[in-house]
Protein backbone atom coordinates (compact mmCIF):
# COMPACT_ATOMS: atom_id res chain seq x y z
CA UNK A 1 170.02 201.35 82.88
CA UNK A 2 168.56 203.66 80.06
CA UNK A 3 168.63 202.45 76.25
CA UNK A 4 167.96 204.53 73.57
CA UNK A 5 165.67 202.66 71.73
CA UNK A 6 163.16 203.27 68.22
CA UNK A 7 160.42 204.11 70.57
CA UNK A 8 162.51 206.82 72.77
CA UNK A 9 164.84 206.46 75.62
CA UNK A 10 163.79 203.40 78.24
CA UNK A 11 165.01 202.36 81.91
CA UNK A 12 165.38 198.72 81.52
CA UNK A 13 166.83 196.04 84.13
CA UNK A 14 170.35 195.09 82.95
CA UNK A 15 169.22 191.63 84.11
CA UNK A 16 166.79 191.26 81.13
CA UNK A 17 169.59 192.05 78.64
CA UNK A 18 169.77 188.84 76.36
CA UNK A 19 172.86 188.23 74.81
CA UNK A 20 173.56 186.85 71.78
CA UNK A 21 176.26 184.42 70.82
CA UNK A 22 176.81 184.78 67.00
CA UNK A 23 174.21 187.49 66.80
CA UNK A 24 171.34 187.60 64.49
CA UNK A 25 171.92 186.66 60.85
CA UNK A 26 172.98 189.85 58.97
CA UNK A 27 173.42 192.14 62.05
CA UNK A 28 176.26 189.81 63.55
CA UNK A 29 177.93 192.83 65.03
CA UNK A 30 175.12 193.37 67.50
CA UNK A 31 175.39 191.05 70.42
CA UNK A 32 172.76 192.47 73.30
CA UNK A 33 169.15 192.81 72.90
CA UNK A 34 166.17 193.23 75.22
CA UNK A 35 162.17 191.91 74.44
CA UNK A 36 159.87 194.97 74.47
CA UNK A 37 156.15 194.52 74.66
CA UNK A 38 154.11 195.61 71.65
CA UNK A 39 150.76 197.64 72.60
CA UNK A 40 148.09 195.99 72.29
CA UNK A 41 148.69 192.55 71.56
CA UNK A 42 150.71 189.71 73.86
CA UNK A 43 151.31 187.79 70.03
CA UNK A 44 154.40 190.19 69.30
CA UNK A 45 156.94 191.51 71.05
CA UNK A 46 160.12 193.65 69.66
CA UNK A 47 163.79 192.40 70.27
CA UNK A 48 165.33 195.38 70.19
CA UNK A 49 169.07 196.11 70.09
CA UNK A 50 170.92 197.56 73.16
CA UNK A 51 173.75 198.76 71.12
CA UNK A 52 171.90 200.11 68.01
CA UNK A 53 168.71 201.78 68.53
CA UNK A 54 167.66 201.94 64.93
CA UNK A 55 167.45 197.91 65.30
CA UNK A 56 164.24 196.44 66.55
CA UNK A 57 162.69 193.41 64.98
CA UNK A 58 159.24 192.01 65.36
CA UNK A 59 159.04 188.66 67.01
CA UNK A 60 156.52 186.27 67.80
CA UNK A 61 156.52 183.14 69.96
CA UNK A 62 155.41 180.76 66.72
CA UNK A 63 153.24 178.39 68.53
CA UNK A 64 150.56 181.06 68.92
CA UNK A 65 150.11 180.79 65.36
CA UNK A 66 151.54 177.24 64.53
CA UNK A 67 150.73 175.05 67.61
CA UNK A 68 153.13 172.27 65.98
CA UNK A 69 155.73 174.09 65.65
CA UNK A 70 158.83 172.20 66.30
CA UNK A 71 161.88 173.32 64.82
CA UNK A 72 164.88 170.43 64.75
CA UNK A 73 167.77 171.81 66.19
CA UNK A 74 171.21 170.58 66.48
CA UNK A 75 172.42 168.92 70.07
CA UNK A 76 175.57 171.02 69.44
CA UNK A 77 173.97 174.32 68.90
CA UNK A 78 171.85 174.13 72.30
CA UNK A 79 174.93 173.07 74.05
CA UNK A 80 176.33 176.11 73.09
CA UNK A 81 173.32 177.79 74.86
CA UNK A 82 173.75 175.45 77.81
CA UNK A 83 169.91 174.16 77.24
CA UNK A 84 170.05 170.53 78.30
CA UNK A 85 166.26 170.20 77.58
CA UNK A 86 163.34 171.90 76.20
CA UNK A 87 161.72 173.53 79.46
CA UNK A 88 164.96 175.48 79.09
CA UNK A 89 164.86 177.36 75.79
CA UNK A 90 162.37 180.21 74.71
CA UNK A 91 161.80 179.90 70.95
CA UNK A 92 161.07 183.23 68.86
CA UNK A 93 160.49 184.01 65.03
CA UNK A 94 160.90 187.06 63.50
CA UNK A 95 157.90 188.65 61.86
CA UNK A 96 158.21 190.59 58.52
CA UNK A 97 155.41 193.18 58.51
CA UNK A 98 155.30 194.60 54.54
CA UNK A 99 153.14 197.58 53.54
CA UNK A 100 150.22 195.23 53.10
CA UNK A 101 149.96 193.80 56.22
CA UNK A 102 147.94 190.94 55.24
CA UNK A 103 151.01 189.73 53.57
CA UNK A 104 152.70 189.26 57.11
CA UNK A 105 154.90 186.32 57.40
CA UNK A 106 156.66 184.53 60.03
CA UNK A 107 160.46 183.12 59.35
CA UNK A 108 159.62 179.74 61.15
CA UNK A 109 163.80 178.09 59.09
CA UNK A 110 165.09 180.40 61.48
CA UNK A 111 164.21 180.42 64.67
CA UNK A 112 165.87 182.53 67.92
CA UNK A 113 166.94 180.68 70.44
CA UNK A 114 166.88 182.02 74.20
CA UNK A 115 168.17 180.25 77.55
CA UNK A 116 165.83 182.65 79.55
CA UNK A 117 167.45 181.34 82.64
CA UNK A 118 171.04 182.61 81.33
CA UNK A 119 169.73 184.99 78.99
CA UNK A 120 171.78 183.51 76.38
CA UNK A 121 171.07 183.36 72.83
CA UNK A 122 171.50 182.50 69.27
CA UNK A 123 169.45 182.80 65.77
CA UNK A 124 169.72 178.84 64.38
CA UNK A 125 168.66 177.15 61.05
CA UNK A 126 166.24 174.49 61.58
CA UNK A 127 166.50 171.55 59.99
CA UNK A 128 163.21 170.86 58.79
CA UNK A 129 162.78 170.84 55.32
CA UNK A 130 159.24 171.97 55.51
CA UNK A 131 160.01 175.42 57.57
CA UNK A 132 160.15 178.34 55.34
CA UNK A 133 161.94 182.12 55.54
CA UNK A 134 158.63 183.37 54.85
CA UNK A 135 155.50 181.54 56.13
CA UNK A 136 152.25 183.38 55.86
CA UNK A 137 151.24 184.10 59.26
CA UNK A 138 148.23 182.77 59.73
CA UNK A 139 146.24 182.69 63.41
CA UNK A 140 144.61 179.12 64.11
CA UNK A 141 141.53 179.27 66.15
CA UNK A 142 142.85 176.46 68.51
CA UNK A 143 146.14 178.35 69.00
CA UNK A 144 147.53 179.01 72.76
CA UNK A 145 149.24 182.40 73.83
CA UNK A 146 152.57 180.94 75.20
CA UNK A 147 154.05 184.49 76.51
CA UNK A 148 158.11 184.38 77.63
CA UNK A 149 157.20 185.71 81.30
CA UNK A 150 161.30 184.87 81.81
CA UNK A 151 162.08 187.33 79.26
């Protein structure tokens, strides 16, 4: 299928299409997205709306940055997602990129959640008290590049 998309029109499989259950906090109304490779770097990737294409978010896979990442999440919100255990889920963070982009952060309270075997999934609160909205993003020099090659 073709998408309109902030980059110009794309032909993407409708298989890839994620779908989100509540949607992402603040653009609830928008249910089906699809990851987009960034040039140049396998650290971010866009999620970008099916339905709106104005709507594309940065994301990052956190544990390229923050190998200890580990965001509690409740039993009852990965049921919802049908992800009975960790191999299951793909976990993303959405980056904020301000004018000064050494300012960058990462939103590690809220992750996105993906079943990337039912392409299923939600934006959750984690319920670590140390996880902020806006952590710097910061690259460690032991970090791993942990691409979603289901997504």
């Amino acid at each position: 299928m073709t998408i309109e998309t902030r980059f110009g029109d794309m032909e993407v499989n409708e298989e890839k299409v994620i779908t989100f259950t509540n949607g992402i906090l603040g653009l609830e109304q928008y249910k089906r997205y699809i990851l987009l490779d960034h040039p140049g770097t396998d650290a971010v990737k866009w999620l970008q709306s099916v339905e709106e294409p104005e709507i594309a978010l940065p994301v990052t896979n956190p544990s390229y940055f923050y190998p200890d990442y580990t965001p509690k999440i409740s039993r009852e919100n990965l049921h919802n997602l049908d992800i009975k255990s960790p191999e299951d889920a793909v976990v993303l963070c959405v980056v904020t990129i301000p004018g000064d982009t050494k300012k960058i952060t990462v939103n590690l309270k809220a992750p996105i959640i993906i079943n990337a075997v039912k392409r299923l999934a939600d934006q959750l609160i984690a319920e670590n008290p140390d996880y902020n909205i806006r952590e710097p993003l910061k690259l460690k020099k032991d970090s791993v590049d942990r691409r979603c090659e289901s997504c």
